[in-house]
Every structure is written in structure tokens, then in C-alpha cells.
N, C-alpha and C. Protein backbone atom coordinates (compact mmCIF):
# COMPACT_ATOMS: atom_id res chain seq x y z
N UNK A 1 -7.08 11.30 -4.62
CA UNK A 1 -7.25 10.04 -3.91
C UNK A 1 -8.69 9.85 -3.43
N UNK A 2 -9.23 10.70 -2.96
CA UNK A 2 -10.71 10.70 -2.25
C UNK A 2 -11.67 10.33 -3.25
N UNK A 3 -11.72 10.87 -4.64
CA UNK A 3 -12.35 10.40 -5.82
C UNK A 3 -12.40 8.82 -6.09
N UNK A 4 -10.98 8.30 -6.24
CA UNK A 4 -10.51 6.95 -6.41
C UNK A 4 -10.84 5.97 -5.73
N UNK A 5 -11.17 6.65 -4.08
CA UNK A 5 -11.53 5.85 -2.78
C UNK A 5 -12.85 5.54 -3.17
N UNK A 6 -13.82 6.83 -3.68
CA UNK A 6 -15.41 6.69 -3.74
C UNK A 6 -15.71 5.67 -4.85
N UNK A 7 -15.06 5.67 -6.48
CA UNK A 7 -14.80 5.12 -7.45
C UNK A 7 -14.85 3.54 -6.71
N UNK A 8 -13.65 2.86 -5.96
CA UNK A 8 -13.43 1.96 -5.37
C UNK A 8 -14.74 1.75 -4.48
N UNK A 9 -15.14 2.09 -4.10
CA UNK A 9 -16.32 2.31 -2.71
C UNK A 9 -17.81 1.41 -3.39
N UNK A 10 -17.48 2.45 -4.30
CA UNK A 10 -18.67 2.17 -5.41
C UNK A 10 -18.44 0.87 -6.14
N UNK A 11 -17.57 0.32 -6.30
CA UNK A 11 -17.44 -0.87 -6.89
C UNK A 11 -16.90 -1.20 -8.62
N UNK A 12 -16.28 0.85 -8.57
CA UNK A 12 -16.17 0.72 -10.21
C UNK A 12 -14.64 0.87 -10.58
N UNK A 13 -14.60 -0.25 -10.13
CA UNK A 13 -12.95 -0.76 -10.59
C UNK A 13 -12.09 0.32 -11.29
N UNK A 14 -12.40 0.51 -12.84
CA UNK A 14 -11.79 0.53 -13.91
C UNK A 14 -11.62 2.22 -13.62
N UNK A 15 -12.59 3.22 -13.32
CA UNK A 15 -12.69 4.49 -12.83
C UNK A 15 -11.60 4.40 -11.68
N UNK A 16 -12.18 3.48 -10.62
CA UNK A 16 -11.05 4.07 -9.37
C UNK A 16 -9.62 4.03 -9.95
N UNK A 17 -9.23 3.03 -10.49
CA UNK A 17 -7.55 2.73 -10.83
C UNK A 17 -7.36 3.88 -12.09
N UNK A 18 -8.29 4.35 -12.41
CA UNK A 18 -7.34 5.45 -12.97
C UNK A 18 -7.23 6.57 -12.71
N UNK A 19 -8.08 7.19 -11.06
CA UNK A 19 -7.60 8.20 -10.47
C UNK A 19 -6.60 7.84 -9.70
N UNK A 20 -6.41 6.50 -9.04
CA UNK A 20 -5.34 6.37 -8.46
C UNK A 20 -4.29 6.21 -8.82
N UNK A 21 -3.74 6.03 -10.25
CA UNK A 21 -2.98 6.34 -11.35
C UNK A 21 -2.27 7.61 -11.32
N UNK A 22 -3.39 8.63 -11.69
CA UNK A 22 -3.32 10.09 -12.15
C UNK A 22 -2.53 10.21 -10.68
N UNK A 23 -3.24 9.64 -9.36
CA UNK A 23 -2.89 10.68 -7.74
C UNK A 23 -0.96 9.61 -7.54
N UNK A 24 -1.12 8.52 -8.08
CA UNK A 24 0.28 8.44 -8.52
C UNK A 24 1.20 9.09 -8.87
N UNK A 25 0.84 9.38 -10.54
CA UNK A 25 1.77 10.43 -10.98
C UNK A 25 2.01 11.66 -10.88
N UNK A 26 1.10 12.37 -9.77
CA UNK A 26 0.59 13.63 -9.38
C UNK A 26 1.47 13.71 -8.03
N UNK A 27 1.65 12.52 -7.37
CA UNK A 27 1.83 12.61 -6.11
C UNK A 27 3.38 12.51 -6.08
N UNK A 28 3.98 13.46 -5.02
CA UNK A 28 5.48 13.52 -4.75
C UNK A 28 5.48 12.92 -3.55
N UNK A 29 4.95 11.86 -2.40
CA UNK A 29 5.57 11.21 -1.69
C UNK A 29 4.68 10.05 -2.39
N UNK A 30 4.88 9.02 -0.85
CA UNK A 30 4.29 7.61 -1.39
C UNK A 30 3.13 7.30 -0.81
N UNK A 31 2.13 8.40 -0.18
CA UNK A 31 0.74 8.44 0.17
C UNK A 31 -0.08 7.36 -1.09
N UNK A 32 0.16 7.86 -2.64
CA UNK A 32 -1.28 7.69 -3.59
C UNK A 32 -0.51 6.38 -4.00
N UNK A 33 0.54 6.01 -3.61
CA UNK A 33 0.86 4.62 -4.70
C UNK A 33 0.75 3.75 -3.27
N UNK A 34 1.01 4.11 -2.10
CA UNK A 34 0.68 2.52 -0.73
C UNK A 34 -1.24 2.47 -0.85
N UNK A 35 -1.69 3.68 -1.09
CA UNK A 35 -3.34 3.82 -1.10
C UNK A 35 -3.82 2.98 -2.55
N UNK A 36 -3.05 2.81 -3.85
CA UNK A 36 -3.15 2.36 -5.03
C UNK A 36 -2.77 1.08 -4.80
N UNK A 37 -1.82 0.49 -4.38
CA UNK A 37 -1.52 -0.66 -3.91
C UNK A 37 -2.21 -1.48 -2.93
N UNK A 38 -2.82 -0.67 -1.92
CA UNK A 38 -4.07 -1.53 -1.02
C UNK A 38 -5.59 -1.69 -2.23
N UNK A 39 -5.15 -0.67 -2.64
CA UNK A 39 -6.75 -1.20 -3.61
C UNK A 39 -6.41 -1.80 -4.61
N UNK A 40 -5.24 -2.20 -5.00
CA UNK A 40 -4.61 -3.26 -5.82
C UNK A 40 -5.27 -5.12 -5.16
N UNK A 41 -4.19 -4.77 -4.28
CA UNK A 41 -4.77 -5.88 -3.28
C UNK A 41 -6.00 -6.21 -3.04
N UNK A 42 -6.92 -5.54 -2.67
CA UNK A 42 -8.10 -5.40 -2.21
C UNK A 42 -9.15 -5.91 -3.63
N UNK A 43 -8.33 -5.65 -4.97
CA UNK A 43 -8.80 -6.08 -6.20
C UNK A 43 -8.29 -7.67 -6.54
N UNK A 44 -7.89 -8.55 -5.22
CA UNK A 44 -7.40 -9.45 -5.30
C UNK A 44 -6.22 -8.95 -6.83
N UNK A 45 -5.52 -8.35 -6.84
CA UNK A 45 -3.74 -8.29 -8.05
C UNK A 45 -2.99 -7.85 -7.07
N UNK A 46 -2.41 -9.31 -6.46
CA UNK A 46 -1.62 -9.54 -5.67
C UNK A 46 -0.03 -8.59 -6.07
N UNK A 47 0.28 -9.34 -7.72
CA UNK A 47 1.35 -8.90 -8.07
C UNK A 47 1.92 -7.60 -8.22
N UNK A 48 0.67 -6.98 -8.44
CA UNK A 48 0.65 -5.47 -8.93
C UNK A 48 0.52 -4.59 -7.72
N UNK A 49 -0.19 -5.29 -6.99
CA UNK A 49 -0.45 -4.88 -5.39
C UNK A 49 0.99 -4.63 -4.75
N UNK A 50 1.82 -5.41 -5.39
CA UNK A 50 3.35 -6.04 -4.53
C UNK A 50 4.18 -4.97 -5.12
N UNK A 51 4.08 -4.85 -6.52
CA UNK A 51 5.01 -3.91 -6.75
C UNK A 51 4.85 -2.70 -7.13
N UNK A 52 3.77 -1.72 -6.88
CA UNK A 52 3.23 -0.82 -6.27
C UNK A 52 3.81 -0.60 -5.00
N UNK A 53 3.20 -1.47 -3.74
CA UNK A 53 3.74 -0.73 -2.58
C UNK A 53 5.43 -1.21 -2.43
N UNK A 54 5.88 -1.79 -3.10
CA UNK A 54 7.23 -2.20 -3.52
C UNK A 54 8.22 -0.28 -3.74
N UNK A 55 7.28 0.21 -5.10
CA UNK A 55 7.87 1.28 -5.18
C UNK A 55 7.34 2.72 -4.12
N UNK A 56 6.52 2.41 -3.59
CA UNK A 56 6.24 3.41 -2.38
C UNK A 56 7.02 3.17 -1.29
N UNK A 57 7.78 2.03 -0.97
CA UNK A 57 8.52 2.11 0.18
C UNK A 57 9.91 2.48 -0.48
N UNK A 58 10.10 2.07 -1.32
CA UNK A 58 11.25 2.67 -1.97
C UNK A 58 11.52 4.25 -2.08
N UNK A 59 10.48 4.91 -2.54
CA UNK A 59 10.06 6.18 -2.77
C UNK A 59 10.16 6.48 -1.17
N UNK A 60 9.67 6.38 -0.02
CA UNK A 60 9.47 7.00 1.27
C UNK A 60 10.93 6.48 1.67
N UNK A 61 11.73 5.52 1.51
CA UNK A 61 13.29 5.94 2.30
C UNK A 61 14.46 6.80 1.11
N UNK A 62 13.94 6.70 -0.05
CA UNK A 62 14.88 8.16 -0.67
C UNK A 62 14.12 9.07 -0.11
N UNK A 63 12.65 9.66 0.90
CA UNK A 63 12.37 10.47 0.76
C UNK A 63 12.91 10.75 2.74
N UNK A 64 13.53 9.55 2.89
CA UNK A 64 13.23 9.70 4.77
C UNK A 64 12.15 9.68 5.18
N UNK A 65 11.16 9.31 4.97
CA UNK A 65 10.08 9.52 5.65
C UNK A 65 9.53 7.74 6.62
N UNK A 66 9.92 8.04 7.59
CA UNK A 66 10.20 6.63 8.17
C UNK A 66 8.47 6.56 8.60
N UNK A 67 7.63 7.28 8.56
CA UNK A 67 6.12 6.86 8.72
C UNK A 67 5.47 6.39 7.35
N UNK A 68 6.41 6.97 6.14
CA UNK A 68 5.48 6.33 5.19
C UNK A 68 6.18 4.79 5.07
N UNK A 69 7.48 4.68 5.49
CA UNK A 69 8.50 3.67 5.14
C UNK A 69 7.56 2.40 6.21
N UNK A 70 7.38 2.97 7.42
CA UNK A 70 6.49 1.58 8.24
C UNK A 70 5.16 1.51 7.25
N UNK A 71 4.43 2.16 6.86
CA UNK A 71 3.14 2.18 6.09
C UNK A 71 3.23 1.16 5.31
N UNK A 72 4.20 1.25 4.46
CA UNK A 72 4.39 0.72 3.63
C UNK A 72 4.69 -0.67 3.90
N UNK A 73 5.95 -0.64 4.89
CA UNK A 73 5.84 -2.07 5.11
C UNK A 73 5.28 -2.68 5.83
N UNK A 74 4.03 -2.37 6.45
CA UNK A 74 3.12 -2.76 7.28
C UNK A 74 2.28 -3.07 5.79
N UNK A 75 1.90 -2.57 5.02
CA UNK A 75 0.93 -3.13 3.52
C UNK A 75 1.92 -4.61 3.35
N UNK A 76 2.95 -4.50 3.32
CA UNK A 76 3.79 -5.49 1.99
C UNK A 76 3.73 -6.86 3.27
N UNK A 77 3.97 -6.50 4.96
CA UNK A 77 3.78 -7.73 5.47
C UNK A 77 1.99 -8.46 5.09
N UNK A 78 1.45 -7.24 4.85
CA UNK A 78 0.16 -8.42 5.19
C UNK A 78 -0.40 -8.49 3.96
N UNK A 79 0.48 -8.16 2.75
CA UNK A 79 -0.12 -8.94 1.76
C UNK A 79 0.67 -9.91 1.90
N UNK A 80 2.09 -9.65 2.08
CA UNK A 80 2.92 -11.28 1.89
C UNK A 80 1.74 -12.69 2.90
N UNK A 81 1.31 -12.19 3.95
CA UNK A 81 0.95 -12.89 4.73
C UNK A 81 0.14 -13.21 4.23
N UNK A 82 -1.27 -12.49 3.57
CA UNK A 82 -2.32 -13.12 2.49
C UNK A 82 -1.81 -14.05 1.71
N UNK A 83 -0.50 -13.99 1.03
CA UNK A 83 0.03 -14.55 -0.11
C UNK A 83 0.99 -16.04 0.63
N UNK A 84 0.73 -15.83 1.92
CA UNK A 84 1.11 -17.54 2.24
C UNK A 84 2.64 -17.27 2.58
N UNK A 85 3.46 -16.45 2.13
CA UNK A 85 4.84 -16.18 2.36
C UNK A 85 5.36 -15.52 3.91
N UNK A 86 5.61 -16.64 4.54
CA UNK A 86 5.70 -16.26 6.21
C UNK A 86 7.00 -15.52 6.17
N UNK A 87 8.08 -15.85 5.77
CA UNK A 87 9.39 -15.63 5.75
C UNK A 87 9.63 -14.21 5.11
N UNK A 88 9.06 -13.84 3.89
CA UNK A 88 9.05 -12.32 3.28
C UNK A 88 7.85 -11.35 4.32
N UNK A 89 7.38 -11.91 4.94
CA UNK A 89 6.20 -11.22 6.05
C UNK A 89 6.88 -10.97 7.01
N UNK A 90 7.47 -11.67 7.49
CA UNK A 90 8.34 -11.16 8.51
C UNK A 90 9.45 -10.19 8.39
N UNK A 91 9.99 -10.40 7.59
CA UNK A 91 11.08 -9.07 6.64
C UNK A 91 10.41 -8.31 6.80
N UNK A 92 9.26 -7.34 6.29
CA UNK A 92 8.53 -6.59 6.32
C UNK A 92 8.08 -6.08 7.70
N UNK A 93 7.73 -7.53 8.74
CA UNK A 93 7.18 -6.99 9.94
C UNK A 93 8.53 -6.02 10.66
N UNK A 94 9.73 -6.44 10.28
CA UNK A 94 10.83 -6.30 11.28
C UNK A 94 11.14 -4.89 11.05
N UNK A 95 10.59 -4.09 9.92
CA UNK A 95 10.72 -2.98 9.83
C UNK A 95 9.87 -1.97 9.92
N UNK A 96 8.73 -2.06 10.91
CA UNK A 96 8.12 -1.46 11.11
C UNK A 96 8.07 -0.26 12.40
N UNK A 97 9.01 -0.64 13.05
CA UNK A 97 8.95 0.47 14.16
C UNK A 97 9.73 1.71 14.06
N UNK A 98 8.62 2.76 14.66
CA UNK A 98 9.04 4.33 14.06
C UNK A 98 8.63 4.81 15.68
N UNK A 99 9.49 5.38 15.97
CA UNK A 99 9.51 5.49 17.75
C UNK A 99 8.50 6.57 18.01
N UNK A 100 7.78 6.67 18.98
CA UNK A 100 6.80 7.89 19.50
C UNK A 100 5.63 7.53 18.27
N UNK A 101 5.63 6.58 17.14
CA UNK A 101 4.31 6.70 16.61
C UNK A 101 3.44 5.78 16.36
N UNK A 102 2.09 5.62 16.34
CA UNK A 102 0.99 4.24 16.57
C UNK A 102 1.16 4.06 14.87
N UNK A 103 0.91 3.10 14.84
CA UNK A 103 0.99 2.53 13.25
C UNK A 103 -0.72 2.49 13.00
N UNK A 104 -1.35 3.07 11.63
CA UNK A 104 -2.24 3.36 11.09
C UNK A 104 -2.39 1.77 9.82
N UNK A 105 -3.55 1.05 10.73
CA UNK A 105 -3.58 -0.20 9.93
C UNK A 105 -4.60 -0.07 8.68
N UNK A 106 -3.64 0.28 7.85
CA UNK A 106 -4.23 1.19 6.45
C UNK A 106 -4.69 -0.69 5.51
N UNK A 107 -4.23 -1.19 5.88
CA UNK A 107 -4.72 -2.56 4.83
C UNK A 107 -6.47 -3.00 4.97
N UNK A 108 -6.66 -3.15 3.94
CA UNK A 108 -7.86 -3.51 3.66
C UNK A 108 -8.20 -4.69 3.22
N UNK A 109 -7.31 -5.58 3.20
CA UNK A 109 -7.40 -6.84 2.19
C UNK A 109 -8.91 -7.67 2.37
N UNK A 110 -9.06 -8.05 1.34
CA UNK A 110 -10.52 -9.09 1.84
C UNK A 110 -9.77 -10.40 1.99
N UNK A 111 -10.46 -11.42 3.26
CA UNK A 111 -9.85 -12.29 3.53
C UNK A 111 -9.82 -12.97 2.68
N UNK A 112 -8.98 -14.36 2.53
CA UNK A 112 -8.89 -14.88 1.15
C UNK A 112 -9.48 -16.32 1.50
């Protein structure tokens, strides 16, 4: 992921998305696909952005992991919200609370 971040950093698209690919298929929770999915987003590909962190929240409640499960849907409200969709943003917002923990505002989106 740290490679993919610098790749991204640097501005070289086509390099970053395919370490974040590899830290995808490498990765057993849903850390490298909500991190692949913000830089989806962040690549303005809304869609791909969507169903990316689509399958990372999926992936973090077969896994229980209710911090990656808010992560996640803390990404999917504020792309929906980029994407104009108040009603699927709020779905998303309503599932964000994980008791005893601060939520890590991992989105990066560029404003639109």
C-alpha cells in the first residue's frame, strides 16, 4: 500500500492502481481495497470507487470487523454525497458508529 500511496502521490496513476491491485489481492482484510477505492475516487471513477469500497465493507462484516465496517462506510457516505445522492449517504452515515472509537476520516476526495 505505501508504494501505491507514493505512485498516487506522485501523480502516476497507472503504477499506483496496480500496486493497489496486487495489495488487494494480497490483502486478507479490507484495509488495501477501502485505501484502493479512495484513490479510485480521488481519480474522479466514481463507479469503480463505489464498488470497490462496496466489496470492502462487505469483506469487513463477514470478517466482524466493525472498525473497518464504519471505514468503509464512512468512504461510501461521502462519495455518495460527492455523487449528489443524499438518501444512499445517509444509509451509509447511519452505520457508522463503533462505540469507544474516533472515526479516522480516511476520504480524500477532491472537491467536485
Amino acid at each position: 500500500l505505501e508504494r501505491a500511496a507514493c505512485f498516487a502521490a506522485d501523480g502516476e496513476a497507472d503504477h499506483a492502481g496496480a500496486f493497489y491491485r496486487a495489495a488487494v489481492a494480497a490483502d486478507q482484510t479490507a484495509v488495501a481495497a477501502i485505501a484502493y477505492g479512495v484513490f479510485l475516487a480521488d481519480s474522479e471513477r466514481e463507479v469503480a470507487a463505489r464498488k470497490q469500497l462496496e466489496a470492502a465493507w462487505e469483506s469487513a462484516k463477514r470478517c466482524r470487523d466493525q472498525k473497518l465496517c464504519a471505514l468503509a462506510c464512512h468512504n461510501l457516505a461521502a462519495l455518495h454525497r460527492r455523487m449528489g445522492q443524499p438518501v444512499i449517504q445517509a444509509a451509509f452515515s447511519s452505520r457508522l458508529s463503533v462505540p469507544g472509537w474516533s472515526m479516522i476520516h480516511w476520504h480524500r476526495f477532491r472537491p467536485t
